[in-house]
Protein backbone atom coordinates (compact mmCIF):
# COMPACT_ATOMS: atom_id res chain seq x y z
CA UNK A 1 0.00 0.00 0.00
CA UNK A 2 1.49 3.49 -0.83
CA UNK A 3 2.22 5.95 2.03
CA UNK A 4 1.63 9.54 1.70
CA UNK A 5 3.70 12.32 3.43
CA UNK A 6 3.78 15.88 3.20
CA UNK A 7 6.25 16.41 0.90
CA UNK A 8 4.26 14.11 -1.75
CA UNK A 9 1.57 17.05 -1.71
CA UNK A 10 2.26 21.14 -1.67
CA UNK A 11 -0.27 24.16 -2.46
CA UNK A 12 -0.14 24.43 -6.34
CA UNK A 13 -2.40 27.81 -6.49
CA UNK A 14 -3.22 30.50 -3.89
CA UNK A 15 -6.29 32.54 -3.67
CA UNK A 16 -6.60 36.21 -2.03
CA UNK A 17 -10.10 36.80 -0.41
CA UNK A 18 -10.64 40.58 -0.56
CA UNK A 19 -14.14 41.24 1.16
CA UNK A 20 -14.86 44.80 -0.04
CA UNK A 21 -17.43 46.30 -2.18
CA UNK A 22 -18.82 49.33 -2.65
CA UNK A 23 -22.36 48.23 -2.55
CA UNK A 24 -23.91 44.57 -2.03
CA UNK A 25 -25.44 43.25 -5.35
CA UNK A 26 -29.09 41.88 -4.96
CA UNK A 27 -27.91 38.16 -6.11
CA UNK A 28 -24.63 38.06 -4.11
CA UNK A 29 -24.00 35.44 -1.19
CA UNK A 30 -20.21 36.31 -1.65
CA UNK A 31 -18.64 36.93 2.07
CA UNK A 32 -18.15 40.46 1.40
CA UNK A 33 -18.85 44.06 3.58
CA UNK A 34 -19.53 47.40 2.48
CA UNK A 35 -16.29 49.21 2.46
CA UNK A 36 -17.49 52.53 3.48
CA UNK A 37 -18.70 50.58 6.69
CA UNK A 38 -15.20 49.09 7.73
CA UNK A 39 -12.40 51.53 6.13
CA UNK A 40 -10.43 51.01 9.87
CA UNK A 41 -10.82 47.07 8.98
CA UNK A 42 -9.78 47.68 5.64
CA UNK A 43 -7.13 49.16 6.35
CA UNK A 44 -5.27 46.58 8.78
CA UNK A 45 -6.46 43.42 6.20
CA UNK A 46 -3.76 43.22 4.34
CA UNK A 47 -1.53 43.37 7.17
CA UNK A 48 -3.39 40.01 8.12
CA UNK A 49 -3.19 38.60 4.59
CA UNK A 50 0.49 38.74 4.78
CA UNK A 51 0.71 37.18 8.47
CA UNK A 52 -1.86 34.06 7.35
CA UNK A 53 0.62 33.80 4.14
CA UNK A 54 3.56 33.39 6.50
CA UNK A 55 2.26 30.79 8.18
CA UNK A 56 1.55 28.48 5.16
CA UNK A 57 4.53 29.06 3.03
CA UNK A 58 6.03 25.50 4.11
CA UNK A 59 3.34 23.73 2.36
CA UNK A 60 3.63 25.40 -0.72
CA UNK A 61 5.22 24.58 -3.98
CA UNK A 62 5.62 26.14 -7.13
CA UNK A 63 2.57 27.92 -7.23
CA UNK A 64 1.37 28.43 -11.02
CA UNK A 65 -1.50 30.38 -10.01
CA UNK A 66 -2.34 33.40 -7.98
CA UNK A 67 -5.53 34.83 -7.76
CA UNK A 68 -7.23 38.10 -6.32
CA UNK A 69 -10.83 37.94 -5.70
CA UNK A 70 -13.44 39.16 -3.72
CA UNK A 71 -15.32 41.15 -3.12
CA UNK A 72 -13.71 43.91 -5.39
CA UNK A 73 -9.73 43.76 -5.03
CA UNK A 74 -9.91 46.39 -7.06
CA UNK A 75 -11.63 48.75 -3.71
CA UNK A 76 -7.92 48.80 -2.29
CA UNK A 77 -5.68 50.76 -3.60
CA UNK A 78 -3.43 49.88 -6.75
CA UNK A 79 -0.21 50.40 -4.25
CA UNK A 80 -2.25 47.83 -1.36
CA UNK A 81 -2.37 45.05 -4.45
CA UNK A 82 0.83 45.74 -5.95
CA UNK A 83 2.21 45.03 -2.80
CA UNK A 84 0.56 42.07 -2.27
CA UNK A 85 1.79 40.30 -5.19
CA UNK A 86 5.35 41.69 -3.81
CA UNK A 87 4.89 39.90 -0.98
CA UNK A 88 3.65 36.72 -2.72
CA UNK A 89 6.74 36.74 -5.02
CA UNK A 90 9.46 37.13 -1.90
CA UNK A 91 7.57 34.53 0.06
CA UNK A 92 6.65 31.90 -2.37
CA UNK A 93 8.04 30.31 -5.18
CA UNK A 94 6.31 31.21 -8.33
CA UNK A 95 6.49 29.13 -11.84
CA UNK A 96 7.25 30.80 -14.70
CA UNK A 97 4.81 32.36 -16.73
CA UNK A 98 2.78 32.06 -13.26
CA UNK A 99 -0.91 33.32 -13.87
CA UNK A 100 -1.77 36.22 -12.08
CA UNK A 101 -5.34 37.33 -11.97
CA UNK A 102 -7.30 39.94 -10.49
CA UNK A 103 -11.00 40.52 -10.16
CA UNK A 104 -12.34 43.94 -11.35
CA UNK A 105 -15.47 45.88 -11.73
CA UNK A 106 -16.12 48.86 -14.07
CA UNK A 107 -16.45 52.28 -12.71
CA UNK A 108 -13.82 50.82 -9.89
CA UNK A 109 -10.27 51.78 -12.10
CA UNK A 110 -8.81 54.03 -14.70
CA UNK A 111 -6.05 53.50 -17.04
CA UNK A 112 -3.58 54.56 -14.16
CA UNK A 113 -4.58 52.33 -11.87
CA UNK A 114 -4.42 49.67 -14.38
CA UNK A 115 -0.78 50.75 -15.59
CA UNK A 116 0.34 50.07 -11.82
CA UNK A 117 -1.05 46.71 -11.71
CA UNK A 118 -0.03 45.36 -14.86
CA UNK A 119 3.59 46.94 -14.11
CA UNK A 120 3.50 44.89 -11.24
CA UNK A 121 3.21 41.39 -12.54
CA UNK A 122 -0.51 41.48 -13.08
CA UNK A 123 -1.26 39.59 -16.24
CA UNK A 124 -4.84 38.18 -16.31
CA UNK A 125 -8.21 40.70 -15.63
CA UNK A 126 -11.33 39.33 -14.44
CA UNK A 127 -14.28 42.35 -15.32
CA UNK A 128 -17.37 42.15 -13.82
CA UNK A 129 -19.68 42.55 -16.02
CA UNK A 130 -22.75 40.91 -16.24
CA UNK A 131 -25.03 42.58 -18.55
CA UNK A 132 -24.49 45.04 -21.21
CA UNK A 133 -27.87 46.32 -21.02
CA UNK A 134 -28.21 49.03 -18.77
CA UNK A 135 -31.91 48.22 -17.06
CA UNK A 136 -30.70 44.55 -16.33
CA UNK A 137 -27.65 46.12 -14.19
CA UNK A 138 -29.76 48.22 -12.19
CA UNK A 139 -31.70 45.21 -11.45
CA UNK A 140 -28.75 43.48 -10.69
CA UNK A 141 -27.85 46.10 -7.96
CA UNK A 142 -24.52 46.97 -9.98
CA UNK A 143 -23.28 50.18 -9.78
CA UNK A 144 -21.58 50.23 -12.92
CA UNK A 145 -23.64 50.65 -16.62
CA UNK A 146 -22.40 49.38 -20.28
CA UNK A 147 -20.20 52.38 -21.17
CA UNK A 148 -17.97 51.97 -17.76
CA UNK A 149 -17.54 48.32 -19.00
CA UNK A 150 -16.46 49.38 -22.39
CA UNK A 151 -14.23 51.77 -21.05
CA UNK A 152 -12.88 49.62 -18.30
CA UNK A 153 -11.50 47.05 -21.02
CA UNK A 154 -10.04 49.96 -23.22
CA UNK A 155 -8.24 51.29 -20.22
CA UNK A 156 -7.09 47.73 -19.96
CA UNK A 157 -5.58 47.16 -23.58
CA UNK A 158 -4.34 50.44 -23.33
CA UNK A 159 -1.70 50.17 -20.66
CA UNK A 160 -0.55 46.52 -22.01
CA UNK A 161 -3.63 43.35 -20.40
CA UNK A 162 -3.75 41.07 -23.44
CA UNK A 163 -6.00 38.13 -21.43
CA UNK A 164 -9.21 39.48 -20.00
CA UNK A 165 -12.13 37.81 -19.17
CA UNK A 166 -15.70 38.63 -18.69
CA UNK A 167 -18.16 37.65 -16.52
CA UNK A 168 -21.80 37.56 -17.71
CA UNK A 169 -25.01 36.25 -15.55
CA UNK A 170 -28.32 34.40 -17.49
CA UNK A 171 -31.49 33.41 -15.96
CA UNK A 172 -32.17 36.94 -14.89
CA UNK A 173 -35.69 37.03 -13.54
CA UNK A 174 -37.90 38.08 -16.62
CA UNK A 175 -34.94 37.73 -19.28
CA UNK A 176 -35.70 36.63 -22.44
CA UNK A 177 -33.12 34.71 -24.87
CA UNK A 178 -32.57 37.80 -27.12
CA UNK A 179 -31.79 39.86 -23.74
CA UNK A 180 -28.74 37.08 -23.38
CA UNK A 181 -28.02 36.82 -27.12
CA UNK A 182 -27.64 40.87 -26.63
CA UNK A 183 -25.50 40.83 -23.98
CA UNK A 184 -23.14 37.89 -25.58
CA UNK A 185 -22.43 39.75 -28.67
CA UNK A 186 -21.83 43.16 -27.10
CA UNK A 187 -19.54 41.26 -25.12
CA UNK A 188 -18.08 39.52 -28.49
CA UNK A 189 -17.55 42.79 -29.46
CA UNK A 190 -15.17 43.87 -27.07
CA UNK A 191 -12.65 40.78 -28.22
CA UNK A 192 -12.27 38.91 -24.84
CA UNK A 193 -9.86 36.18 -24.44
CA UNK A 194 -12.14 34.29 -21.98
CA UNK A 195 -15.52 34.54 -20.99
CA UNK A 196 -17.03 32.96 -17.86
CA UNK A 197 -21.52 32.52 -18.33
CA UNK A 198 -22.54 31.59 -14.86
CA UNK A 199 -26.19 31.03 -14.28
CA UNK A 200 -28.15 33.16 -11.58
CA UNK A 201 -28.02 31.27 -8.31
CA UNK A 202 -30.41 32.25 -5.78
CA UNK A 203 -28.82 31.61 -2.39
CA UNK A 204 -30.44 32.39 1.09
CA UNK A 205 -27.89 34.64 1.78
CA UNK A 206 -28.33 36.85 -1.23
CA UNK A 207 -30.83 39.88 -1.35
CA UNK A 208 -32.78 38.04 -4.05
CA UNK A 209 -32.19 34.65 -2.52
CA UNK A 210 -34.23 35.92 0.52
CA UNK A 211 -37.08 37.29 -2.15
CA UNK A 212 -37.30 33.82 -3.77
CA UNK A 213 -38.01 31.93 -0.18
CA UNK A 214 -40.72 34.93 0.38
CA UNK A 215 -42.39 34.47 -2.55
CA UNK A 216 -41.38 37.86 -3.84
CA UNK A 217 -39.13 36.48 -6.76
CA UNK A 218 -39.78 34.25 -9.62
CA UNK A 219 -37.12 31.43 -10.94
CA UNK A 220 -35.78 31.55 -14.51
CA UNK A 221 -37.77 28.15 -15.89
CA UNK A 222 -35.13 25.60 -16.05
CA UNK A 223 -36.09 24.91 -19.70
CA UNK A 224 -35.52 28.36 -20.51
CA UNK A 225 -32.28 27.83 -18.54
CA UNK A 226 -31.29 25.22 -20.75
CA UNK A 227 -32.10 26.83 -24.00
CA UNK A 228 -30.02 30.04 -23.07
CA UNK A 229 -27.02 28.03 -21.79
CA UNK A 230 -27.58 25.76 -25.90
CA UNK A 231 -28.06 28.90 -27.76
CA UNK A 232 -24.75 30.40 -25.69
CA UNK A 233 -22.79 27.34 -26.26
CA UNK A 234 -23.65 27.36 -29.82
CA UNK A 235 -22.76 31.26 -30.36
CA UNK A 236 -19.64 31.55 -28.59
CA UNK A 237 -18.18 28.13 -30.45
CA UNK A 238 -19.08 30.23 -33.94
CA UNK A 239 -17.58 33.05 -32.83
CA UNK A 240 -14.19 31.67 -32.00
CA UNK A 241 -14.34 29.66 -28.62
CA UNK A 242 -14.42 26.43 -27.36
CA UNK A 243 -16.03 25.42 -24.05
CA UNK A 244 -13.40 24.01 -21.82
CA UNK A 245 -15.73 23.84 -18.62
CA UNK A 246 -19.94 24.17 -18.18
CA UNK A 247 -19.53 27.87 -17.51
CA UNK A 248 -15.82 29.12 -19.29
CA UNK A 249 -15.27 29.30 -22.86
CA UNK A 250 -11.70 30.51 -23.60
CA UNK A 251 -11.12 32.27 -27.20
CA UNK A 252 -8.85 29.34 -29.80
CA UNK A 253 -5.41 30.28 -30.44
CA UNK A 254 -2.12 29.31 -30.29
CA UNK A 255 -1.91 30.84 -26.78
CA UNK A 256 -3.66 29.17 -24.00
CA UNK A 257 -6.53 31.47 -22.47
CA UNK A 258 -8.64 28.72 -20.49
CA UNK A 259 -8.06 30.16 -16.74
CA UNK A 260 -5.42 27.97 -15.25
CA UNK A 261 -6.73 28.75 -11.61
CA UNK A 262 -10.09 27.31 -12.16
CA UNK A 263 -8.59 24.58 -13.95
CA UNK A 264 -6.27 23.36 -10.70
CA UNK A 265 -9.21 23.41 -8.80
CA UNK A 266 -11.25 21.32 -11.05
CA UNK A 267 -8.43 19.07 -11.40
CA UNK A 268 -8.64 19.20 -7.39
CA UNK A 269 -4.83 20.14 -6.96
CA UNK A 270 -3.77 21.57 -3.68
CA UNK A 271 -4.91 24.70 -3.18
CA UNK A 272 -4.20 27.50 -0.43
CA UNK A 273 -6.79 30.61 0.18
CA UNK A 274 -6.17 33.49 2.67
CA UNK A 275 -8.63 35.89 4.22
CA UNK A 276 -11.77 36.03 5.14
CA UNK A 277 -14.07 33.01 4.91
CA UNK A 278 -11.36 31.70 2.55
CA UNK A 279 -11.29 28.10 1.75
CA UNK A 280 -8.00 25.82 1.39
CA UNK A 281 -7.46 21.97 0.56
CA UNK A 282 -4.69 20.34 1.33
CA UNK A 283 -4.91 15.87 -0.32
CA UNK A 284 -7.49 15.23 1.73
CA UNK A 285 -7.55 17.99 4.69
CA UNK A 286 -9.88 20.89 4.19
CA UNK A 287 -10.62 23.78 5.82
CA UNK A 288 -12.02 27.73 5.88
CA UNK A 289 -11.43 30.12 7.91
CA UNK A 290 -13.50 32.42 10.09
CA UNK A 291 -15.90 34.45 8.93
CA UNK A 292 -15.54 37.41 11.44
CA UNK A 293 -13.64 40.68 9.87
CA UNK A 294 -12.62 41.50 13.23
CA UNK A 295 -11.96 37.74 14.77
CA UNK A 296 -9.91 37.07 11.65
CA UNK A 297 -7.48 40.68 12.00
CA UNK A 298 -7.32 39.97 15.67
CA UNK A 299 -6.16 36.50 16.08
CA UNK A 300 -3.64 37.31 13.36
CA UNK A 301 -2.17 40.45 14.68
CA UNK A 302 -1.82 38.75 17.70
CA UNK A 303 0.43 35.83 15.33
CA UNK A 304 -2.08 33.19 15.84
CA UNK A 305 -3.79 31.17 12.65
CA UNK A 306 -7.23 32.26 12.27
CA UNK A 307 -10.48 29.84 13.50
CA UNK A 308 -10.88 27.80 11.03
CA UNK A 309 -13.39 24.88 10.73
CA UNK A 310 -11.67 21.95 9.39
CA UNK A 311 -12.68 18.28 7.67
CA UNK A 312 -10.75 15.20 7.39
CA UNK A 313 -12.01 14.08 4.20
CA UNK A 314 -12.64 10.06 3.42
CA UNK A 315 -11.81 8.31 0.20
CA UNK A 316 -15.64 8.56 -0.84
CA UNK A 317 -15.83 12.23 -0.51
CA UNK A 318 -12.69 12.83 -1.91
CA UNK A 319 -13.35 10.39 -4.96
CA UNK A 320 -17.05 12.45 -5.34
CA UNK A 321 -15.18 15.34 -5.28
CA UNK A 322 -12.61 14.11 -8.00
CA UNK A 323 -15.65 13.04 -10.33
CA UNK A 324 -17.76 15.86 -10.22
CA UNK A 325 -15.15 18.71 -10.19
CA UNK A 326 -13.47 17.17 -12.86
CA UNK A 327 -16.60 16.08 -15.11
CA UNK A 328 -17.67 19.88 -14.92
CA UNK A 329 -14.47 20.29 -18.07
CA UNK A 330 -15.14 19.11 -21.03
CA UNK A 331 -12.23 16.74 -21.09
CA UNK A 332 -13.57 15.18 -18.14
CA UNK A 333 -11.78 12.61 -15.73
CA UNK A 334 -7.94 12.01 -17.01
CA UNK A 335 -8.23 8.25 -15.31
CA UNK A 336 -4.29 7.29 -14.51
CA UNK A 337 -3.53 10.19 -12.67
CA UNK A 338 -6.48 9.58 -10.54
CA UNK A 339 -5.22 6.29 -9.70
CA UNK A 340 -1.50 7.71 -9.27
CA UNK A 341 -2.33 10.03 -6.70
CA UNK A 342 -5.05 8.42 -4.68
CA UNK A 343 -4.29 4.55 -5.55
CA UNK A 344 -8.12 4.35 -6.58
CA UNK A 345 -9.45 3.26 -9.93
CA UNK A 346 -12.12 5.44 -10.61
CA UNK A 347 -13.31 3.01 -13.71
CA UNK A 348 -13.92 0.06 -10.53
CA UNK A 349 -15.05 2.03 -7.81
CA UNK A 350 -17.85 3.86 -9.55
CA UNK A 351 -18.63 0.62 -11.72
CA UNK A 352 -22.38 0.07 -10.85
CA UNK A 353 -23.23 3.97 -10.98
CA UNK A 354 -21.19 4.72 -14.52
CA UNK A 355 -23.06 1.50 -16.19
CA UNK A 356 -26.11 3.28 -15.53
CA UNK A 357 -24.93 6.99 -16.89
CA UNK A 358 -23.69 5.36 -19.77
CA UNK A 359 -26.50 3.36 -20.13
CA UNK A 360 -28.76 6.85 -20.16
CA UNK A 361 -26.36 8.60 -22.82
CA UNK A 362 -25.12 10.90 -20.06
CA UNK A 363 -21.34 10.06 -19.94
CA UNK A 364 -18.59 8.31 -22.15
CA UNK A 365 -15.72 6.63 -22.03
CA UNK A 366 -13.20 8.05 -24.23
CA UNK A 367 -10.27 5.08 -24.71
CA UNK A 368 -7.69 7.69 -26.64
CA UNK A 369 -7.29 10.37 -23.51
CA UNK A 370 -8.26 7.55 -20.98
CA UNK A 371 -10.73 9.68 -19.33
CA UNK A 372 -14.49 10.15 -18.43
CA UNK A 373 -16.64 13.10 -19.50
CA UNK A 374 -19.97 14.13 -20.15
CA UNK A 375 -21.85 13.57 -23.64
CA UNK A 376 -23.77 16.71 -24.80
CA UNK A 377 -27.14 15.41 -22.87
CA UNK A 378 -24.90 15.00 -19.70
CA UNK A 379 -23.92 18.83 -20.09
CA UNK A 380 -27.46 19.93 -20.04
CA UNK A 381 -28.21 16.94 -16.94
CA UNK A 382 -24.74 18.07 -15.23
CA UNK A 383 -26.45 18.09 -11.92
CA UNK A 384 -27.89 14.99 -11.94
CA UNK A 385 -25.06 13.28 -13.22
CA UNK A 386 -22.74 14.56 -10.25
CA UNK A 387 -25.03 12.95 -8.02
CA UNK A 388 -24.49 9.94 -8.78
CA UNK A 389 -20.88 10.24 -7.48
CA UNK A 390 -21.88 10.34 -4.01
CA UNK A 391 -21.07 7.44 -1.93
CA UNK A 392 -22.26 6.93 1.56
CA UNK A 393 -19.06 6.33 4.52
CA UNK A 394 -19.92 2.55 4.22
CA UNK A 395 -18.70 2.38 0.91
CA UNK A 396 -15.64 3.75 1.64
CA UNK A 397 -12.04 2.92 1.21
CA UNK A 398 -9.28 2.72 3.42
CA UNK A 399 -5.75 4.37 2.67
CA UNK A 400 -3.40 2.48 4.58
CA UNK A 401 -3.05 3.64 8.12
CA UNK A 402 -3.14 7.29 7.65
CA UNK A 403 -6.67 7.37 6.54
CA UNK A 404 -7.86 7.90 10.05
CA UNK A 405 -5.33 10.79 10.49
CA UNK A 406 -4.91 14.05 9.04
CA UNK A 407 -2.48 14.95 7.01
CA UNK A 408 -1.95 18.60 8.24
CA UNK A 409 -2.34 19.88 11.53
CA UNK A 410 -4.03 23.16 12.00
């Protein structure tokens, strides 16, 4: 039986929780305060960021991603990010060509804040976005309108960012499939090299999520749903991009645009995330940290990790994990190095439930890459497919002796 230590596993990405907006949007459940209401907070987080960094840099490799969300980053100040990513570079290692993204929303920067990020190592934008019709944004709560995104992104080629995604949001309450056709090619027109369609989620702890249990807010219909995410699919692949994931469609080329921190975690590689309420995974060790402002600055002014609540994860939920992260790309399930790092054969241990999804159309074996991944019909089912992936603890399998102990000791 193989036996795993530490050095056999090592954070290959980082994430950078930055919970600061200007204004909560009515569909957000992000962890996330008003900055206006906690400038003093504001002030001493990054001062924490750098302390929680400190205390992880042992278990981290060559990290080939690093990535500022939120939030808005882009609420600090240019200087506060820039260094950041200082701080990242003297206290990590970081792989060449490492990609280095930061989330943005129009109305938030101007070509010289942009110039100081990009001078700094920045090379990957994430905008905001979500609608280029004005009326949808209001009722989105954004604070920004179309010509602030159009501007944002000239500001951005201007001063040197040559991959920038945007973020758009279907199933709008009352939208319509020309409203997202609309939106897509305005986008289109703006010559992204990545574009990330997420459908609207309505979470308890959003504004709209709260609605929706009330009563107050109707649900996209899911067939609707379905037809906007076809007719996207269908549009964006005609206009240059493939879909490398349910929600990301990165533009072809000889360079590779698909968004290398999303694709670690789908691949569920190590992964290390700082700040508030961030979350980290670690082989089979996870946990997130507190999601008090003020409990998370103290205990780490005062050089102690923050509260976290942490899970020692069993074969079954990590294998789930493995299955349905990884089916959500469209390469799907790369089967040997599965087996290589967790000694489990996906192809045997999910025998009964993959008979069945192959049986329905919904997934296929593809002998060539050696890997599992959903048909077309399994795109559109995603959801029900990944729940077939979850095993009860009986079922479980044992990893040697360490199973029953964790790996990393917070």
């Amino acid at each position: 039986m193989r036996t795993l230590a530490l050095n056999d596993i090592a954070f290959k990405s980082l994430y950078l929780h930055l919970p600061f907006c200007l204004k909560r949007c009515n569909y957000c459940d992000f962890l996330s305060h008003t900055y206006a209401d906690v400038q003093a907070q504001a002030s001493a987080y990054p001062s924490a960021l750098r302390q929680e960094m400190r205390m992880y840099r042992a278990y981290a490799g060559e990290l080939q991603s690093v990535y500022f969300g939120g939030g808005t980053p882009t609420m600090l100040p240019a200087s506060e990010l820039c260094s950041l990513l200082d701080f990242i570079g003297r206290t990590f290692i970081l792989s060449p060509g490492a990609e280095i993204t930061v989330e943005c929303n129009p109305g938030t920067v101007d070509v010289g804040y942009l110039a100081e990020l990009k001078s700094a190592g920045f090379n990957r934008l994430s905008i905001g976005a979500q609608s280029f019709q004005d009326a949808e944004l209001k009722m989105l709560g954004r604070l920004h309108n179309t010509a602030s995104i159009r501007n944002c992104v000239a500001a951005a080629r201007h001063v040197g960012f040559d991959n920038i995604s945007l973020d758009i949001i279907y199933a709008l309450p009352g939208q319509t499939l020309a409203s997202l056709q609309y939106n897509l090619l305005a986008a289109l027109k703006l010559a992204p090299e990545h574009i990330s369609l997420y459908s609207l989620q309505l979470d308890n702890d959003s504004i709209w999520g709260r609605e929706y249990a009330a009563g107050k807010l109707l649900a996209a219909d899911e067939d609707l749903e379905a037809d906007m995410l076809q007719m996207a699919r269908g549009l964006l692949r005609e206009q240059g991009f493939a879909q490398y994931e349910i929600a990301n469609f990165a533009r072809r080329g000889e360079r590779d645009f698909r968004s290398r921190h999303n694709r670690l975690y789908w691949q569920r590689e190590d992964y290390l995330g700082v700040g508030l309420g961030a979350a980290s995974c670690l082989f089979m060790t996870r946990w997130q940290n507190v999601g008090t402002l003020d409990s998370y600055i103290e205990s780490l002014s005062r050089l102690h990790r923050p509260k976290v609540e942490q899970e020692q994860l069993t074969m079954a939920h990590t294998m789930s994990e493995v299955m349905f992260m990884g089916l959500r790309q469209t390469a799907g399930v790369d089967i040997y190095p599965v087996i290589d790092r967790y000694c489990v054969d996906p192809l045997r241990f999910y025998d009964y439930e993959l008979q069945g999804l192959f049986g329905q159309g919904l997934l296929e074996y593809v002998e060539d890459a050696h890997s599992l991944r959903l048909t077309e019909r399994g795109m559109m089912l995603a959801n029900q497919v990944f729940l077939e992936f979850i095993k009860d603890e009986t079922e479980d399998i044992q990893l040697g002796s360490q199973q029953d102990e964790p790996f990393f000791e917070i």
